[in-house]
PDB file of N, CA and C in Angstrom:
ATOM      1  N   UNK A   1     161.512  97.605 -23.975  1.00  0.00           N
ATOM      2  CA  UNK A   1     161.410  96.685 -25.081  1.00  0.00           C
ATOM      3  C   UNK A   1     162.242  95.445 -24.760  1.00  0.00           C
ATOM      4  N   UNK A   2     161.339  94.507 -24.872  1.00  0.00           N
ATOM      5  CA  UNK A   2     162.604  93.386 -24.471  1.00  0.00           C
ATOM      6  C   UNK A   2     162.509  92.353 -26.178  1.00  0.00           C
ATOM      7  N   UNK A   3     164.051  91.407 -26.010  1.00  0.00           N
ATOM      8  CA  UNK A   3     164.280  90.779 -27.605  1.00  0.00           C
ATOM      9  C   UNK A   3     163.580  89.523 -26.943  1.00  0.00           C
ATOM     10  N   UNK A   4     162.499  88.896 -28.102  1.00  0.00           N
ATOM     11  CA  UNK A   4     161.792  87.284 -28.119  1.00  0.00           C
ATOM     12  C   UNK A   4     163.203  86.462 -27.303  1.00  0.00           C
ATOM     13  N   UNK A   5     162.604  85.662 -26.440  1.00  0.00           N
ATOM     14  CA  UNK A   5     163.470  84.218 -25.805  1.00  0.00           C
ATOM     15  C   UNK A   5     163.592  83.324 -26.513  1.00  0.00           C
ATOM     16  N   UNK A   6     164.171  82.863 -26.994  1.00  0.00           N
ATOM     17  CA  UNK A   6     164.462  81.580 -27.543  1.00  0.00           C
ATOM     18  C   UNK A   6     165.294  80.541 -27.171  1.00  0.00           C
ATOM     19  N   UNK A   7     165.131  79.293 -26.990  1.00  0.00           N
ATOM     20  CA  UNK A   7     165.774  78.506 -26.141  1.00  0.00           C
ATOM     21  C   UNK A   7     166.646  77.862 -27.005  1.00  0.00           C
ATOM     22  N   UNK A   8     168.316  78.021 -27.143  1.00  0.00           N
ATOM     23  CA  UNK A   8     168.637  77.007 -27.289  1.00  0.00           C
ATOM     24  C   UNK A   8     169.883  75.918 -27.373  1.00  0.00           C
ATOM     25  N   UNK A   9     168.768  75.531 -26.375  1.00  0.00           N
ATOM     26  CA  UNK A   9     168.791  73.613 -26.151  1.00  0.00           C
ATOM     27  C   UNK A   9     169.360  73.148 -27.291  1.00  0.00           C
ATOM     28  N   UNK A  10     170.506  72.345 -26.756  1.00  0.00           N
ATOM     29  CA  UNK A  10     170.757  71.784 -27.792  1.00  0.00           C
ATOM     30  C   UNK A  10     170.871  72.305 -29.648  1.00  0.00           C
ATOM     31  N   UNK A  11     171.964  73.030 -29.074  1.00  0.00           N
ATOM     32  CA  UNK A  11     172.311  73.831 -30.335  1.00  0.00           C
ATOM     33  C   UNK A  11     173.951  73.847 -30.453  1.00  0.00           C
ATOM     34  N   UNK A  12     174.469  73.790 -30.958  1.00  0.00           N
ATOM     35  CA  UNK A  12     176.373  73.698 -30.777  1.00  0.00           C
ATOM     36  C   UNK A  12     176.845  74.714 -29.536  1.00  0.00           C
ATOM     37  N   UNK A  13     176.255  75.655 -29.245  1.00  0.00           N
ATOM     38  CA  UNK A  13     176.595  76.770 -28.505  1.00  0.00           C
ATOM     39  C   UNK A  13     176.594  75.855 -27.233  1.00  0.00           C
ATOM     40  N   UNK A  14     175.212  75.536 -26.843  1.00  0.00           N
ATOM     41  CA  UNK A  14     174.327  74.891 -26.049  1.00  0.00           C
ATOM     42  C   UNK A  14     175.573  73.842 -25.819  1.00  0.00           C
ATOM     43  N   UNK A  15     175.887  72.830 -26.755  1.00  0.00           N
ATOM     44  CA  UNK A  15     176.742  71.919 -25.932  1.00  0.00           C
ATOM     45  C   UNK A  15     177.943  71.751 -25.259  1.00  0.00           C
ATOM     46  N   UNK A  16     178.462  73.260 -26.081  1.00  0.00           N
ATOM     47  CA  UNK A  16     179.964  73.309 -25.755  1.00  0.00           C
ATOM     48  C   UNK A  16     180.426  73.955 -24.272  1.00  0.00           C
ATOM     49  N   UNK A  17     178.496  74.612 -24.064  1.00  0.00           N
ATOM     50  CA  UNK A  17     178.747  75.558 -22.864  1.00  0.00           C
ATOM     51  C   UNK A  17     178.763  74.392 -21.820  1.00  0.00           C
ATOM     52  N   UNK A  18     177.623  73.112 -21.797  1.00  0.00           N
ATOM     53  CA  UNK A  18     177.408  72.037 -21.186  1.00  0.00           C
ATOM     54  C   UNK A  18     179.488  71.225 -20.842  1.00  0.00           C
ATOM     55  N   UNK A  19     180.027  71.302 -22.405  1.00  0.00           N
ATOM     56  CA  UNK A  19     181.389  70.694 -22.277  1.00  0.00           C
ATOM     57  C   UNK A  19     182.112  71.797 -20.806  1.00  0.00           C
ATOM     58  N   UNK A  20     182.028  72.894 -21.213  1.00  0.00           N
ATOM     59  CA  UNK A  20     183.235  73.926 -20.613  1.00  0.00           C
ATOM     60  C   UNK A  20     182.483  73.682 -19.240  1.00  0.00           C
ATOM     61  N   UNK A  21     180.946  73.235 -18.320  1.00  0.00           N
ATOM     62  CA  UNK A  21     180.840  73.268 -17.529  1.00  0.00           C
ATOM     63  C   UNK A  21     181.240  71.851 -16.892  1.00  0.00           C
ATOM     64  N   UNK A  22     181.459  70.964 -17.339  1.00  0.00           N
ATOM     65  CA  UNK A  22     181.690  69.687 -17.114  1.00  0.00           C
ATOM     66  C   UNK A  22     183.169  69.905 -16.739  1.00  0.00           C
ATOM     67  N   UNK A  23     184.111  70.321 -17.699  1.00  0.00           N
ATOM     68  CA  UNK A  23     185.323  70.703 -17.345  1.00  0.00           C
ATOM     69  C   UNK A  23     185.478  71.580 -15.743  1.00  0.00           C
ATOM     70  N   UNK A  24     184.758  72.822 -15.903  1.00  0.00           N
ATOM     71  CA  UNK A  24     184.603  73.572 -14.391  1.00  0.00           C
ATOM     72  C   UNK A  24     184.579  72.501 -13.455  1.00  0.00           C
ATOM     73  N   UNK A  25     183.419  71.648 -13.508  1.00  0.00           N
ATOM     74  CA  UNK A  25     182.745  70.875 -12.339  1.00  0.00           C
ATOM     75  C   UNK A  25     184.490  69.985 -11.891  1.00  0.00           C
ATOM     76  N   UNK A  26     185.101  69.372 -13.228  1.00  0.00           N
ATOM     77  CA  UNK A  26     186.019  68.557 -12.822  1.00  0.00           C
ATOM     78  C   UNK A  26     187.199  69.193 -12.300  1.00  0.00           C
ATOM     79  N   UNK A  27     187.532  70.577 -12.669  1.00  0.00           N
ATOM     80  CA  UNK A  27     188.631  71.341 -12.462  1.00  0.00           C
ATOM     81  C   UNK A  27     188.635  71.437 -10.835  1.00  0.00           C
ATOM     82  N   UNK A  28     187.052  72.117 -10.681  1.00  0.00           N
ATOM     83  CA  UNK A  28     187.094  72.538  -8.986  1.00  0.00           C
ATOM     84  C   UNK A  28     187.138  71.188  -8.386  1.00  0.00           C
ATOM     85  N   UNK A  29     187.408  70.102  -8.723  1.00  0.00           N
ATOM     86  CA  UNK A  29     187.138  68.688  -7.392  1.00  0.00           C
ATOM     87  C   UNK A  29     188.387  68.349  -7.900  1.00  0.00           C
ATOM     88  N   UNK A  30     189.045  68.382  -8.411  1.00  0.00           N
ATOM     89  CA  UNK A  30     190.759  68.428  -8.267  1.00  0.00           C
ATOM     90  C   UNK A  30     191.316  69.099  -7.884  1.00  0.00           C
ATOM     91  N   UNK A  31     191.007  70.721  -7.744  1.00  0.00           N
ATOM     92  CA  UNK A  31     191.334  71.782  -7.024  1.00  0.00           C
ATOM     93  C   UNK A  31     191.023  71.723  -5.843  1.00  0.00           C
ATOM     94  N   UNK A  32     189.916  70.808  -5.538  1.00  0.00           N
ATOM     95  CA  UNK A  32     189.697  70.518  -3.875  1.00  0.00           C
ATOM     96  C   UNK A  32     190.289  69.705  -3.369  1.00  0.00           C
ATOM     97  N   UNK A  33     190.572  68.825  -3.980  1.00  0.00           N
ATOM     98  CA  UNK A  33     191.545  67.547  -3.285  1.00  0.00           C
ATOM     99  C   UNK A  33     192.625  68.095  -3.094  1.00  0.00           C
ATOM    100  N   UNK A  34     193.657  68.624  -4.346  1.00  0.00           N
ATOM    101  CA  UNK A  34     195.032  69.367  -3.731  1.00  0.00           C
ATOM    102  C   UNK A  34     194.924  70.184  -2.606  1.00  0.00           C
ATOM    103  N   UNK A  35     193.574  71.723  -2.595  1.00  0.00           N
ATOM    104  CA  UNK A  35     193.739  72.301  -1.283  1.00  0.00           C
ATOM    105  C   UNK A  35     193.482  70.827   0.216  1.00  0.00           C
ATOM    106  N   UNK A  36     192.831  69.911  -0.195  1.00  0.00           N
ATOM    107  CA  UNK A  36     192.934  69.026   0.973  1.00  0.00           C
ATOM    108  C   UNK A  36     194.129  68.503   1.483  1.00  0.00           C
ATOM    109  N   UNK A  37     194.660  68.127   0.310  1.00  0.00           N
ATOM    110  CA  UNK A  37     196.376  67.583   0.641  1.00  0.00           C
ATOM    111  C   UNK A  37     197.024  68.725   1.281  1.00  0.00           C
ATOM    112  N   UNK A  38     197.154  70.442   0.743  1.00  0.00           N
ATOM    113  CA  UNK A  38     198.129  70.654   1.396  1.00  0.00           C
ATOM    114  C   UNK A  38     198.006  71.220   2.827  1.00  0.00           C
ATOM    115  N   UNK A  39     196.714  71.240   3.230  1.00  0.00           N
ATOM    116  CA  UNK A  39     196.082  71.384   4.419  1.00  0.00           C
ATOM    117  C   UNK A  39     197.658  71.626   5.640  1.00  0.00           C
ATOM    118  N   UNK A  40     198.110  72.404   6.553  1.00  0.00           N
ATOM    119  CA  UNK A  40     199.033  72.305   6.992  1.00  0.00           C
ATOM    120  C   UNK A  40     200.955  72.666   6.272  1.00  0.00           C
ATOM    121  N   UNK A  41     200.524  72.708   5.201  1.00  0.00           N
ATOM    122  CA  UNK A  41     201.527  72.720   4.607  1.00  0.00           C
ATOM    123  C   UNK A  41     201.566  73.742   3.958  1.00  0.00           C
ATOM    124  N   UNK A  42     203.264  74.328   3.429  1.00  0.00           N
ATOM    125  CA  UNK A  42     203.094  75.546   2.721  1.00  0.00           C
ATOM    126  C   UNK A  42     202.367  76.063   1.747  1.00  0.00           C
ATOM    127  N   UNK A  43     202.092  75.241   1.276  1.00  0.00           N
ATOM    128  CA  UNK A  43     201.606  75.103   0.099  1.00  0.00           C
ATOM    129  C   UNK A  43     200.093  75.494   0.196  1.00  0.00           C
ATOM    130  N   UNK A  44     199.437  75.739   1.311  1.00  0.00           N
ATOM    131  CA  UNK A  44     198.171  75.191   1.579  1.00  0.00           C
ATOM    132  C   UNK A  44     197.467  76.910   1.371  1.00  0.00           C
ATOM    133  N   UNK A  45     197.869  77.752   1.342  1.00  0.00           N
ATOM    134  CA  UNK A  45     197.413  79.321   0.351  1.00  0.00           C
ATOM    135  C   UNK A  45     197.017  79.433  -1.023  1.00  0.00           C
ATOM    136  N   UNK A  46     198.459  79.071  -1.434  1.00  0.00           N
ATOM    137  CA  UNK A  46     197.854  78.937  -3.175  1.00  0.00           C
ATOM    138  C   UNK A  46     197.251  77.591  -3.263  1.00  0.00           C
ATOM    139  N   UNK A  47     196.976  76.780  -2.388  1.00  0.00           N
ATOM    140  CA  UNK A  47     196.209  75.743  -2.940  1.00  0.00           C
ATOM    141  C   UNK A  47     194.819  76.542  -2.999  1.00  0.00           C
ATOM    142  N   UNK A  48     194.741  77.299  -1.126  1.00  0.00           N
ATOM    143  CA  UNK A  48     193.530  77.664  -1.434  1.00  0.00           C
ATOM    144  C   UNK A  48     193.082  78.780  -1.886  1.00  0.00           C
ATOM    145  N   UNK A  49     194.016  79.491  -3.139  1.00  0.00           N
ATOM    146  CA  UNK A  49     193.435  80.295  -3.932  1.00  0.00           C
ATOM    147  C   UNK A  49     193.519  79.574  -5.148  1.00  0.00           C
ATOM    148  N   UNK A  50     193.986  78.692  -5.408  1.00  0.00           N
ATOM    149  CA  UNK A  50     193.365  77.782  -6.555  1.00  0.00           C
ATOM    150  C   UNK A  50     192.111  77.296  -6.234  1.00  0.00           C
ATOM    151  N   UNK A  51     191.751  77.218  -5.245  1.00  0.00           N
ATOM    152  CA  UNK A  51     190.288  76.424  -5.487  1.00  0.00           C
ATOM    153  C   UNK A  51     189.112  77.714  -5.421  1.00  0.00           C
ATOM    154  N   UNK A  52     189.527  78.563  -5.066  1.00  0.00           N
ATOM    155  CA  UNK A  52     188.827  80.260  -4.889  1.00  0.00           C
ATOM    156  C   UNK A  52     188.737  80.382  -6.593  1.00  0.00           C
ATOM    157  N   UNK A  53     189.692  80.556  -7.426  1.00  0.00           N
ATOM    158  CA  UNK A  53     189.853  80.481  -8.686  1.00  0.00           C
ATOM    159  C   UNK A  53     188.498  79.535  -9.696  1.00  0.00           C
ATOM    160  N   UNK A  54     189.092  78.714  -9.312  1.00  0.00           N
ATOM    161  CA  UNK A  54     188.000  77.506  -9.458  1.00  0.00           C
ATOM    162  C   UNK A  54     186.616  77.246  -9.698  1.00  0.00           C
ATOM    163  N   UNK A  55     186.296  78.322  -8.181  1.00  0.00           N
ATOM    164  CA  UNK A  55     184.594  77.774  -8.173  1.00  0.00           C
ATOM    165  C   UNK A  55     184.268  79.384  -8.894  1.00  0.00           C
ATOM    166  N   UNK A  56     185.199  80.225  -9.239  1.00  0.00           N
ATOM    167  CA  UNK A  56     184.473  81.393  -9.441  1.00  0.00           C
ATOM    168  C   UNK A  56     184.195  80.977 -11.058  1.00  0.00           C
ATOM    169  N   UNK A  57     185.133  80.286 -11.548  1.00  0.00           N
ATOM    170  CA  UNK A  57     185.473  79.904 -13.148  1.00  0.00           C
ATOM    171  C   UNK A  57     183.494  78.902 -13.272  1.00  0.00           C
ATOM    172  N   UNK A  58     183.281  77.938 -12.091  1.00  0.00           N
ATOM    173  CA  UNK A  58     182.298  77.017 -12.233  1.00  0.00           C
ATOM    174  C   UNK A  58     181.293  77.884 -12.084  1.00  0.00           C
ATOM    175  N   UNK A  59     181.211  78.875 -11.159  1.00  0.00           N
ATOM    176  CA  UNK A  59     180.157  79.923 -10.759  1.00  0.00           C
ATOM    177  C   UNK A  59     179.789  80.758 -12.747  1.00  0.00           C
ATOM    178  N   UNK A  60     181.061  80.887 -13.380  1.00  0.00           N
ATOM    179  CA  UNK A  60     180.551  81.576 -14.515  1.00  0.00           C
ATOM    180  C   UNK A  60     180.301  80.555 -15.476  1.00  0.00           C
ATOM    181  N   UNK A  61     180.533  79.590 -15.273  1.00  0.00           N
ATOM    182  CA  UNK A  61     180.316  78.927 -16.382  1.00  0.00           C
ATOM    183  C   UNK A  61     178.841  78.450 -15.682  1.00  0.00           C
ATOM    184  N   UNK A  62     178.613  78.361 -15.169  1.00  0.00           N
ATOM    185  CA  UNK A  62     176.921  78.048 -14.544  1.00  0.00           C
ATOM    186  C   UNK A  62     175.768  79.282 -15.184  1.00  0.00           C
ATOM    187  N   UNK A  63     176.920  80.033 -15.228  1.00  0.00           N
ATOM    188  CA  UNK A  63     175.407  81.713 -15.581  1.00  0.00           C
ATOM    189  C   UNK A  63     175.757  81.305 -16.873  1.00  0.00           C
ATOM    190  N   UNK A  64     176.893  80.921 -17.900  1.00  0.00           N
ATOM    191  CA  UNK A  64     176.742  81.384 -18.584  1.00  0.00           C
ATOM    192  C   UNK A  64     175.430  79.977 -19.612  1.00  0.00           C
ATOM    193  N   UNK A  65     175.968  78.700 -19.159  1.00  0.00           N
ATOM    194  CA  UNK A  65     174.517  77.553 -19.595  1.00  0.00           C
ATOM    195  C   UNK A  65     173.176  78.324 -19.422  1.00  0.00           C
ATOM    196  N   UNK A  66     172.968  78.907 -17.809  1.00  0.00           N
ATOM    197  CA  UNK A  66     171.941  79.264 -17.965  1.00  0.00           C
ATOM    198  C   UNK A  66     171.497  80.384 -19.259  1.00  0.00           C
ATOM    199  N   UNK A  67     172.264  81.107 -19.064  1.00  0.00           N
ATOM    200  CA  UNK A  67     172.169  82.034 -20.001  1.00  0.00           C
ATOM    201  C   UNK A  67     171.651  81.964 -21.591  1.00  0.00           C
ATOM    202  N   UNK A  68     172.292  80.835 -21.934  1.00  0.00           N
ATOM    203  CA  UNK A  68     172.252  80.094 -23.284  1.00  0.00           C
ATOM    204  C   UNK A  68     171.035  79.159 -23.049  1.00  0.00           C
ATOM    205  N   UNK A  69     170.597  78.750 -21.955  1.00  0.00           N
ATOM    206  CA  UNK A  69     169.299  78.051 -21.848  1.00  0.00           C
ATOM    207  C   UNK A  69     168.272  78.979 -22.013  1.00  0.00           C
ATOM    208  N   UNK A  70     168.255  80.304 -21.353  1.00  0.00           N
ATOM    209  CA  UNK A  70     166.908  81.181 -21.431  1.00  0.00           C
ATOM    210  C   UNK A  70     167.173  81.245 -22.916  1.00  0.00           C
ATOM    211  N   UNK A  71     167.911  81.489 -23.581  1.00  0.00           N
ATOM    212  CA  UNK A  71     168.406  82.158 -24.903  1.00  0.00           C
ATOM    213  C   UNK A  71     168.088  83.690 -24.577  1.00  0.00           C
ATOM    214  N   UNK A  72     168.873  84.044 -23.852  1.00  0.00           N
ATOM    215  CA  UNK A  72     168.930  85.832 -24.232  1.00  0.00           C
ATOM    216  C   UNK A  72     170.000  86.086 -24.852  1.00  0.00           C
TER     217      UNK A  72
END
């Protein structure tokens, strides 16, 4: 048995998921520039598990638009 699809687009849900992915998108390209800076430097681990952090946060916030786009 599957529940009716409903799409929706543009619904408060719909935009806020669009906001929180906009945020992701900007989080991980600041998280990339720092792991670029510390390239060589101590620092350059947790940089690059901040940016590991990052794309997994953009990776869910990607399923979850889609998600809210199919409307399941």
């Amino acid at each position: 048995m599957r529940f009716p699809e409903t799409t929706r687009d543009g619904s408060e849900g719909h935009r806020d998921a669009l906001r929180r992915l906009d945020a992701a998108h900007a989080d991980r390209h600041h998280k990339r520039e720092l792991q670029h800076a510390a390239r060589g430097t101590a620092d350059e681990r947790d940089a690059a598990v901040a940016l590991a952090a990052a794309d997994e946060r953009l990776a869910a916030r990607e399923a979850w638009v889609s998600w809210v786009e199919r409307g399941y």
